[in-house]
Each structure stands twice: as C-alpha cells, then as structure tokens.
Protein backbone atom coordinates (compact mmCIF):
# COMPACT_ATOMS: atom_id res chain seq x y z
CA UNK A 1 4.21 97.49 58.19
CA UNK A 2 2.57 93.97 57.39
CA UNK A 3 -0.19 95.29 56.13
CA UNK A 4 1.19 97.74 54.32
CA UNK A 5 3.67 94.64 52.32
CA UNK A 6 0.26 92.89 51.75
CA UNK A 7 -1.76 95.48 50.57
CA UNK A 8 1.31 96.36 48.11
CA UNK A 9 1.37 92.80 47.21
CA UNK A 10 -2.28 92.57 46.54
CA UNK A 11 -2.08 95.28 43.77
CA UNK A 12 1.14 94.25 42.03
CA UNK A 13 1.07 93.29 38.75
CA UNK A 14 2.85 89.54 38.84
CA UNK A 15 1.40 88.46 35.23
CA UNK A 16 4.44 89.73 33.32
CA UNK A 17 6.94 88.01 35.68
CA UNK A 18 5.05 84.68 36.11
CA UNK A 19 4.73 84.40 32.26
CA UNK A 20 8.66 85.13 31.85
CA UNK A 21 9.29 82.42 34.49
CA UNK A 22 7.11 79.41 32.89
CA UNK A 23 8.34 80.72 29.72
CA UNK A 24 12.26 80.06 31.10
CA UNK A 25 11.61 76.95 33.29
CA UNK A 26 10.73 75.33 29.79
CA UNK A 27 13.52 77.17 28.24
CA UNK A 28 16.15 75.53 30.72
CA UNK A 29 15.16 72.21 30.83
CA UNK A 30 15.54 72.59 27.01
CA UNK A 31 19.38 73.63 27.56
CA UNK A 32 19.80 71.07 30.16
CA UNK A 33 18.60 68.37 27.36
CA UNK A 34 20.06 69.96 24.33
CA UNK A 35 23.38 70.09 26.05
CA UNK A 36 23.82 67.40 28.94
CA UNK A 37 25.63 64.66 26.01
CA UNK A 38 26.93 66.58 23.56
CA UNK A 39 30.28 66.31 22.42
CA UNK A 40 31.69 69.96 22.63
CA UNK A 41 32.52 69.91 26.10
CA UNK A 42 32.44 73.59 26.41
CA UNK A 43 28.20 73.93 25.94
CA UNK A 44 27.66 71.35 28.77
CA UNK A 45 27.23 73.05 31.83
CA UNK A 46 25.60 76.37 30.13
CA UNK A 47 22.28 75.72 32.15
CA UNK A 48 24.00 76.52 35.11
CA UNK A 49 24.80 80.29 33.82
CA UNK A 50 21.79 80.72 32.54
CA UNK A 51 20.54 79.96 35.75
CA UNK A 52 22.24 82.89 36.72
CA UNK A 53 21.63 85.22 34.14
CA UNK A 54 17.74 84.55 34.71
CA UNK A 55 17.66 84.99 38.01
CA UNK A 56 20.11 88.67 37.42
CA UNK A 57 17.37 89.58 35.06
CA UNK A 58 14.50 88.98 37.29
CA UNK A 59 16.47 91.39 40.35
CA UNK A 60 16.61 93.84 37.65
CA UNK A 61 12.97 93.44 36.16
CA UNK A 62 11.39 94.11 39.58
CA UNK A 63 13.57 96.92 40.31
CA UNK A 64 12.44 98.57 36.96
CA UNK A 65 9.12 97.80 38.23
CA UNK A 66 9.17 100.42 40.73
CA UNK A 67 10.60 103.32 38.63
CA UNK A 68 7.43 105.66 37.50
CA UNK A 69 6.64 105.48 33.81
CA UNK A 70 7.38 109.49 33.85
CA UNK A 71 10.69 108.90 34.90
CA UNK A 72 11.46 106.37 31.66
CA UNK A 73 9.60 109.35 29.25
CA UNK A 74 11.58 112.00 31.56
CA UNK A 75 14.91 110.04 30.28
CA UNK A 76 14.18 108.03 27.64
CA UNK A 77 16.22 111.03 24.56
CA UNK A 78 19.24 110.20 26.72
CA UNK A 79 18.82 106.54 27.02
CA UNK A 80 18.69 106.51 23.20
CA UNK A 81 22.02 108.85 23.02
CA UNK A 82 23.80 106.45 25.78
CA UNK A 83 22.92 103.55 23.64
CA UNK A 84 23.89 104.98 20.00
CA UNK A 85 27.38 106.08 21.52
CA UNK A 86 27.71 102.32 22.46
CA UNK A 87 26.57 100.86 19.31
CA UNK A 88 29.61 102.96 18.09
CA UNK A 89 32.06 102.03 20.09
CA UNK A 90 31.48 98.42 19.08
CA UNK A 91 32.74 99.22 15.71
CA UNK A 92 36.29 101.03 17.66
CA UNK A 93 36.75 98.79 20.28
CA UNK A 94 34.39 96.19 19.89
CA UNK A 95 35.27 92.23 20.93
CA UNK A 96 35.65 90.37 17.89
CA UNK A 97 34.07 86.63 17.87
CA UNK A 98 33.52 84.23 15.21
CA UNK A 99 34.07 87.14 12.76
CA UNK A 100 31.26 89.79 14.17
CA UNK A 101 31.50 92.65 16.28
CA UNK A 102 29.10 93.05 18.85
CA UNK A 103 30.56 92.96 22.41
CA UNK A 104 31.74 95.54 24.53
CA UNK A 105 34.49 94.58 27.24
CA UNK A 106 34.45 96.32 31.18
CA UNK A 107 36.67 94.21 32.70
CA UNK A 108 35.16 90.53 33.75
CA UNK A 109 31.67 91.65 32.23
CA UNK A 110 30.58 91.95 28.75
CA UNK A 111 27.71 93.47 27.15
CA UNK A 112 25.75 93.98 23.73
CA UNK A 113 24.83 97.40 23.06
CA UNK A 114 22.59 96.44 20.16
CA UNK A 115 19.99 94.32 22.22
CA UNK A 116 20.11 97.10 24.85
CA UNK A 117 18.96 99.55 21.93
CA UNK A 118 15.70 98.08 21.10
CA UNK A 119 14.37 98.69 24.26
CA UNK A 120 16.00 102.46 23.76
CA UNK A 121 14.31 102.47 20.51
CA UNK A 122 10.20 101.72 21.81
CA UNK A 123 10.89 104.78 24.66
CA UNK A 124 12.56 107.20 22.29
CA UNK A 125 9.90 105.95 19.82
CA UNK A 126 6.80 106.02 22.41
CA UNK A 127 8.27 109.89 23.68
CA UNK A 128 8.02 111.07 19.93
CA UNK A 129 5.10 109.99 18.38
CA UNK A 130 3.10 110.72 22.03
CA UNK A 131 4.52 114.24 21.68
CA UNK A 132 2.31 114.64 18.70
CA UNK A 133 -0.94 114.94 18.27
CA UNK A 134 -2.30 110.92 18.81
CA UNK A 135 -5.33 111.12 17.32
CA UNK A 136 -4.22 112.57 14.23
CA UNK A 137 -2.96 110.05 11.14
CA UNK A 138 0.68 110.79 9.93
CA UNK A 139 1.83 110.99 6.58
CA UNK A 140 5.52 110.36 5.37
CA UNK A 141 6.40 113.67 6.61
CA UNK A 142 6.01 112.95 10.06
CA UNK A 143 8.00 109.63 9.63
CA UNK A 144 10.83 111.43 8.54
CA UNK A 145 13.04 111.85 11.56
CA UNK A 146 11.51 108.84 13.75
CA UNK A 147 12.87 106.83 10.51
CA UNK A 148 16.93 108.99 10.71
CA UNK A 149 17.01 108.04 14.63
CA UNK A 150 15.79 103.89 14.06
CA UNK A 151 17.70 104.11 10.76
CA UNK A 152 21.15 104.86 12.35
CA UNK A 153 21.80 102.43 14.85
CA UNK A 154 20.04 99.77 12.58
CA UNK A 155 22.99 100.22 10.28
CA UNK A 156 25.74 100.54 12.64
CA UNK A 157 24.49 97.04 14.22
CA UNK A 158 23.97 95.44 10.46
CA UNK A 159 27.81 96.59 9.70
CA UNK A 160 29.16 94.72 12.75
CA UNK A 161 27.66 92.74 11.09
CA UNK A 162 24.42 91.55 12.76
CA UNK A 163 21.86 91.35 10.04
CA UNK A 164 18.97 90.08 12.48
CA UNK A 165 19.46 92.88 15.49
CA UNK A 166 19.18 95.35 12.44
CA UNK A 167 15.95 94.28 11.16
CA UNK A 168 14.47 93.64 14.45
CA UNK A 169 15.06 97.53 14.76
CA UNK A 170 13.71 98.27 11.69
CA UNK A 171 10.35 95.50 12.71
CA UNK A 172 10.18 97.67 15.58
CA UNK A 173 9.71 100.85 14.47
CA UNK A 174 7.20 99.86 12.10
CA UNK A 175 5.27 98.05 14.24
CA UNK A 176 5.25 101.44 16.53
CA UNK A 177 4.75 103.35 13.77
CA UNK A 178 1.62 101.62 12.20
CA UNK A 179 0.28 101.69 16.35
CA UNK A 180 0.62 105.23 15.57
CA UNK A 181 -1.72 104.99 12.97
CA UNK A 182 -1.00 106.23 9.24
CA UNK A 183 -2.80 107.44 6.73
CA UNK A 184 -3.62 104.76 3.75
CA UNK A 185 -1.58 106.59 1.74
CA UNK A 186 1.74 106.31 3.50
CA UNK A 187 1.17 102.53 3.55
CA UNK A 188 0.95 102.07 0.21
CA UNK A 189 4.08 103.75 -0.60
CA UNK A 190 5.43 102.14 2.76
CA UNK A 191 4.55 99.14 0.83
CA UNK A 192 6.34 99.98 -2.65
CA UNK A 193 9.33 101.14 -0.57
CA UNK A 194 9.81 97.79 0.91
CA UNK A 195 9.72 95.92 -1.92
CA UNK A 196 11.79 98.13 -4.25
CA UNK A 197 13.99 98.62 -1.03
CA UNK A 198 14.39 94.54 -0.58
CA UNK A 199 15.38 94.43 -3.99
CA UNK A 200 17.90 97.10 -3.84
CA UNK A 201 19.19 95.60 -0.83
CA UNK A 202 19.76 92.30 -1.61
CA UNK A 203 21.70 92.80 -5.19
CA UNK A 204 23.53 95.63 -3.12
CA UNK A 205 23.61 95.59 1.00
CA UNK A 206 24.12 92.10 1.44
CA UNK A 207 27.31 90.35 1.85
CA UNK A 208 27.75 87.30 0.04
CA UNK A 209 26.91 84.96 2.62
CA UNK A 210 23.69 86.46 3.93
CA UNK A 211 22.72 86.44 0.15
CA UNK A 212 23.21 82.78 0.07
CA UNK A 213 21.00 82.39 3.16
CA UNK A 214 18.50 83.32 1.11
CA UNK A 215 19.51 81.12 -2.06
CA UNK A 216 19.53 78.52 0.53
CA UNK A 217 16.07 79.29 2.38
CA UNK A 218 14.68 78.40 -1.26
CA UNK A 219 16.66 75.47 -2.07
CA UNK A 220 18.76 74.06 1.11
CA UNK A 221 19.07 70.67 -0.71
CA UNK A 222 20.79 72.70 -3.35
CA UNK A 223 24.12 72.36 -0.86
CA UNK A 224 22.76 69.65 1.47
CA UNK A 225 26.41 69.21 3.12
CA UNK A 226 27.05 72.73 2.82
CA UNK A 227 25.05 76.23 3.50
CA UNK A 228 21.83 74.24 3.60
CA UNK A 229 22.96 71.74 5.94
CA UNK A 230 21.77 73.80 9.33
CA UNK A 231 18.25 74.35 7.68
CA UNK A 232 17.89 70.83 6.86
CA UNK A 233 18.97 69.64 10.04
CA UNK A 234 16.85 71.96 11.87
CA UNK A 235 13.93 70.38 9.75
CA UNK A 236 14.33 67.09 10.06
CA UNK A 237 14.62 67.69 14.13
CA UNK A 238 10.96 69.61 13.81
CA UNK A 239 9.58 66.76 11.88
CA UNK A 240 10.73 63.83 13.79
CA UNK A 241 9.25 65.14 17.09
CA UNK A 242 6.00 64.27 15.31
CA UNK A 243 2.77 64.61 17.56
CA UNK A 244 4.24 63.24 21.25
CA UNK A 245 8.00 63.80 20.55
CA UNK A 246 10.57 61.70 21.25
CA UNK A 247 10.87 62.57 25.08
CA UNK A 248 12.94 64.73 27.55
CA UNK A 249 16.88 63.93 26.73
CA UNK A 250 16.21 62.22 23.76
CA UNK A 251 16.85 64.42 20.35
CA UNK A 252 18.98 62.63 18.57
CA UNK A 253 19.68 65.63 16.96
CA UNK A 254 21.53 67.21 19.38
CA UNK A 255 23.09 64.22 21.46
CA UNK A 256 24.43 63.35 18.04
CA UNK A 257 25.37 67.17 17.57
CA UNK A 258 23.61 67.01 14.01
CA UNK A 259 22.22 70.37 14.81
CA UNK A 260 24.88 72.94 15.11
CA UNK A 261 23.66 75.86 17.78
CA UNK A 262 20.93 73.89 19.47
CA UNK A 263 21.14 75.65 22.99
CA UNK A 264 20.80 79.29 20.95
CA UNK A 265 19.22 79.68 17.63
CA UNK A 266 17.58 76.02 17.33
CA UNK A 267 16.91 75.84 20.70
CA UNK A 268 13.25 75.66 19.52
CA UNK A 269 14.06 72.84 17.00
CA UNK A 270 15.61 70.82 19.93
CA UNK A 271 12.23 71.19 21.84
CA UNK A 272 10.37 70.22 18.59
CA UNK A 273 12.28 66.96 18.61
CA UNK A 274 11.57 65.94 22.32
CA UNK A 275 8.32 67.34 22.52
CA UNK A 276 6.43 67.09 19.25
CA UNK A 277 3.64 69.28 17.98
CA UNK A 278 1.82 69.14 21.17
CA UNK A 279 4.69 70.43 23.67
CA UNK A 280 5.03 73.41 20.77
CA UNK A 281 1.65 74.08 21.20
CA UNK A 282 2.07 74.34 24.87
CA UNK A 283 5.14 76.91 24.28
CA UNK A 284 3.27 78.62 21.63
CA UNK A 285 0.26 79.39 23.92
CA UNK A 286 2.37 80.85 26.43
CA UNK A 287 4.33 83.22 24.09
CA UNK A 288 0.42 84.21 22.93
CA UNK A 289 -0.50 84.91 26.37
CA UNK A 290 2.13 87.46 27.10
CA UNK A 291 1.74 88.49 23.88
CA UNK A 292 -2.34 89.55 24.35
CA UNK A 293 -1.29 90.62 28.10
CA UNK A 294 1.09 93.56 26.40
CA UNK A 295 -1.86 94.34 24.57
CA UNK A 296 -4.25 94.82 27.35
CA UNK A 297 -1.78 96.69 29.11
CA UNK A 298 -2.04 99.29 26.31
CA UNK A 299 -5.55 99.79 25.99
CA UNK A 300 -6.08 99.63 29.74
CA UNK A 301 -3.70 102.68 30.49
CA UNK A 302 -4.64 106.60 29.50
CA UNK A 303 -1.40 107.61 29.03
CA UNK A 304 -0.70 107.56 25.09
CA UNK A 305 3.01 107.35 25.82
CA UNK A 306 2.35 103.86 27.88
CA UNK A 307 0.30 102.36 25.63
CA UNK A 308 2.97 103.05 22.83
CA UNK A 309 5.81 101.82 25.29
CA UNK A 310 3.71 98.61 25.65
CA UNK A 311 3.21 97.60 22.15
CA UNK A 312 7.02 98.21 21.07
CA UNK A 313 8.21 96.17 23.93
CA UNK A 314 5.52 93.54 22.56
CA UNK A 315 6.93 93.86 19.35
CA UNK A 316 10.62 93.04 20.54
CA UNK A 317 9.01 90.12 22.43
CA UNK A 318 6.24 89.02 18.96
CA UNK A 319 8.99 89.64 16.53
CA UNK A 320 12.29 87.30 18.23
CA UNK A 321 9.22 84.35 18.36
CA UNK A 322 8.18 84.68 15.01
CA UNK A 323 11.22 84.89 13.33
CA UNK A 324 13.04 82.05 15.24
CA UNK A 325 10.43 79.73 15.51
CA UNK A 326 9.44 80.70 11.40
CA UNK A 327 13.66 80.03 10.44
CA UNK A 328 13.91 76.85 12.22
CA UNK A 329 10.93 75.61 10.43
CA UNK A 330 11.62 76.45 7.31
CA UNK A 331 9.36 79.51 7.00
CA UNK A 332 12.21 82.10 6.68
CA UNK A 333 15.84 81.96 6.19
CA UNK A 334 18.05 81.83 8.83
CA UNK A 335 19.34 84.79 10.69
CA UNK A 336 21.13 84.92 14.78
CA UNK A 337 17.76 85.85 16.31
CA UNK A 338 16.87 84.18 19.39
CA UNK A 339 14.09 82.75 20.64
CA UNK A 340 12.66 84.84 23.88
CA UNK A 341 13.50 82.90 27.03
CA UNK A 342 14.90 79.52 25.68
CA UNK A 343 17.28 80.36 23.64
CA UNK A 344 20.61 80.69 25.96
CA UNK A 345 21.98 84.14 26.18
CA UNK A 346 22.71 86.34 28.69
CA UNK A 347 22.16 89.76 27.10
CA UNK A 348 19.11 88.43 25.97
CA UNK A 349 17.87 87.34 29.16
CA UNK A 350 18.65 90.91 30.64
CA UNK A 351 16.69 92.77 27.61
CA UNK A 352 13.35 90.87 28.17
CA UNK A 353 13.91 90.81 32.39
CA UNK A 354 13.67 94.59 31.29
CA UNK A 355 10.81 94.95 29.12
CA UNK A 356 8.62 92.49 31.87
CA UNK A 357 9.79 95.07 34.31
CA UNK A 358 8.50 97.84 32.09
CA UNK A 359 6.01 96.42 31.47
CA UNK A 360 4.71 95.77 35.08
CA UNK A 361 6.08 99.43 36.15
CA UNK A 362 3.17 100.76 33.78
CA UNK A 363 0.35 98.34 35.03
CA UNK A 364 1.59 99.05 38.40
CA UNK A 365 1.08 102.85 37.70
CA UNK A 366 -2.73 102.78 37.72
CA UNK A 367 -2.66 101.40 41.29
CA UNK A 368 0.74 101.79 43.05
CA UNK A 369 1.97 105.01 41.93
C-alpha cells in the first residue's frame, strides 16, 4: 500500500499546482497589504476568505486531476449546454450588484456562470475542432458554427453587462482557433473583420460608459477627478514603486484608499507600489512559467483533443495577465478582468483551481492512467 502511494506520488504531475500556489502566496500577502489599513471596513479581513476559497479550489483541482481526459471529451457538449442554460438564467433571476448581473443565488452560496463557461468553452472547443481532420487548415467555413456556440454566451455575459468576461470568450476562441491552424486567407479577412467589427461596435454595441473607457484610456487627464481618475491613480501607484518599491504594507495608495478596487482589479498596481519593477519581474516570471508549462503539456501529449484543451486553458490563464496587468499600466483601457491568483475572488479562484487540475489530469494521463 506504501509503495503503491509512493510510486503514485513519484509520477504525479505537481508543476501545475506548485506554480498556482507561489503564484497565490504572493497574491495574498498582496490582499493582506492592500487591505490591512484601509478605511472601508468591509475589505479588511478579505484575506481570510480567500484563504478559504484557495484552499476549496485546490480540493477541487486535485480531484479533477484524477478524472481521465476521455471522460472531460466524453462530457464536455453537455458541460457547454449546463453552462449556457446558466448564463441565461442570470439574465431571469440573476443577483443584481452595483448595477450588473452576474450571480446566481443557491441558498448561502453564490456562483458566476460566466467564469465557469470559459473553461466550458476550451472542451466544447478542443471536442470540435479534434473531431475534424487536425492536420488539415480551415477556412471560414469551418469557423462557422464553433463561432454561433462562443458567439452566444459571449453576448448573453456582455448584456449582463460584463464587457471583459465577453471578450475573454471571444480571446479564447481565437486563440483555439488559430492553434487549429487556418489558412492565410481566413486571417486576413479575420483581420478586416475585426477592425470593421471594432468600429461597428463601438459607435453601436457599447453603452455609454464603456465608450468613455475608451475616451478615457486615450486621455484620462481629460477628466482627472472624474472617469480618468482610476487610470491615473493606478499609474501613479505603478510608477512610484520605482525599481525596489516602497516595501510590504506601505502603498500609500491604498492605505490612503487613492486607488479604488485595489484587492481586485488593481491588485497588481498595489504590488507595483510595494514592490517596484523588480518584485513585478518576479510575478511576471512566474505567470511565464506556467504559461510555457501549458505549452509543453500540449506538444508532449498525442492526443489532438489534449493538446487543444491545454492551450485554451492557457489562453484563459495568458489572456486575464495580459489584460490586467496591460489596464493598470496604462496599456489598455480598463475593463473588470482579474488578475489570475492575486486578484481576490472566489469564482475566480475556483475557475483556475480547475484548469491546474485539468491541466495535471492530462499530464497525468501519459503515466497514471
């Protein structure tokens, strides 16, 4: 029995799991600092459910590690229905916070539907495109109903509204897509579709205020005190952390509550602050690592439907990073995305215990199962 624990031990995968745990411990110290002197009571304390929520999402990560990859491609149509009914419910019956609709009530716990559909998304996505032929490029044709079934619950989640779960959706599917591999053709008019669809979409499918993020992202000292005062904020936090930062407890940004939201979306701007340029670079090469180890994982397996599954749930992981760590810096405009493993969340927490426990279920496949 011993040796039967060790030898099991010996082949299992950890990487995943260690790299979500350094990832965190960072991540909670961050919370601890970002929120142990503020002046909204309520945030002061959060570390302690994260706590929680972490260590739920690890329990649940290494159970998914255990369930056979065939078993996720055996279910992974119904996942994707399971998910889209939820994503519509949210619009019925949906909890209604700050003015968005994104939470679904079952008595004491509540849950997001929309971050539980990306993951739905890369196996529905992975089951699909390995269905076909892998080896041969696709055109727009093949595209077509991929595109209807990422399309759908992109805009239910946008009309809640949630304008950053929507286009991580969309982010994902093209990053799957382009795994896929296309033919040059279908890029370039991939290409002119996105920009003549951005247009379209802006003077049409935004709301006012997510049109003035974007007036802002080009000019936040255009409203200094007003929609460009997060932005700023969030920039002058980044800049002051300089090359050492300021040390642990320390951002006057967030003691001072300057920066609105620094335990979720500027989390990474807090960390900036204390930290400086060389503590980012620390927390950069971390995310890179995991980032590289998802791509070994899919060149390493022979199953076409794993290696698929592997890059989409690198994508969820590559595109949160980016796009946080790009909108607190000034690099993008700001949208509610946060960052993987520091930003505080408990949905969010669950969603990449899952994709680490993916993850390691399909490296465990070559030796366990």
């Amino acid at each position: 029995m011993q040796s039967n624990l060790i030898s099991l031990l010996k082949k299992y995968d950890f990487s995943f799991f260690i790299l979500m745990f350094l990832i965190f411990i960072i991540g909670i110290l961050n919370l601890y600092s970002a929120t142990h002197a503020v002046s909204d009571k309520s945030v002061i304390g959060l570390y302690k459910n994260q706590l929680v929520w972490f260590t739920l999402s690890m329990i649940i990560g290494v159970i998914i590690s255990f369930i056979r990859p065939k078993t996720l491609y055996r279910y992974s149509y119904l996942m994707y229905v399971i998910n889209l009914i939820l994503v519509t419910l949210v619009l019925i019956v949906g909890v209604k916070v700050l003015g968005a609709r994104r939470w679904l009530d079952f008595g004491p716990v509540r849950i997001q539907p929309s971050e539980m559909m990306k993951i739905s998304l890369v196996l529905m996505l992975s089951r699909w495109y390995s269905s076909k032929e892998p080896e041969v490029d696709i055109g727009i044709k093949e595209m077509i109903i991929p595109a209807i079934f990422v399309i759908i619950p992109a805009v239910l989640v946008i009309v809640e509204p949630d304008l950053g779960t929507g286009l991580i959706m969309l982010l994902i599917f093209f990053s799957i897509t382009f795994y896929r591999r296309l033919k040059w053709k279908t890029i370039a008019l991939i290409a002119i579709l996105g920009v003549v669809g951005s247009t379209v979409m802006y003077e049409f499918g935004l709301k006012d205020y997510q049109r003035q993020r974007v007036v802002t992202f080009l000019d936040p000292w255009g409203d200094a005190q007003g929609h460009g005062y997060n932005a700023i904020q969030s920039e002058i936090a980044v800049g002051s952390g300089q090359l050492f930062g300021k040390g642990f407890r320390k951002s006057s940004q967030a003691s001072l509550s300057y920066l609105p939201e620094n335990h979720t979306d500027f989390a990474f701007s807090v960390f900036n602050e204390e930290h400086g340029l060389l503590g980012s670079i620390v927390l950069i090469a971390l995310y890179l690592i995991l980032f590289m180890r998802f791509i070994w994982l899919s060149s390493a397996v022979l199953n076409f439907y794993e290696s698929v599954v592997s890059i989409g749930l690198m994508s969820i992981f590559f595109w949160h990073t980016f796009i946080n760590m790009s909108m607190v810096t000034g690099l993008l405009p700001i949208v509610g995305i946060p960052l993987p493993l520091v930003s505080y969340g408990g949905s969010s927490l669950i969603i990449f215990g899952l994709c680490c426990g993916i993850a390691t279920s399909i490296s465990n496949s070559k030796n366990l199962f």
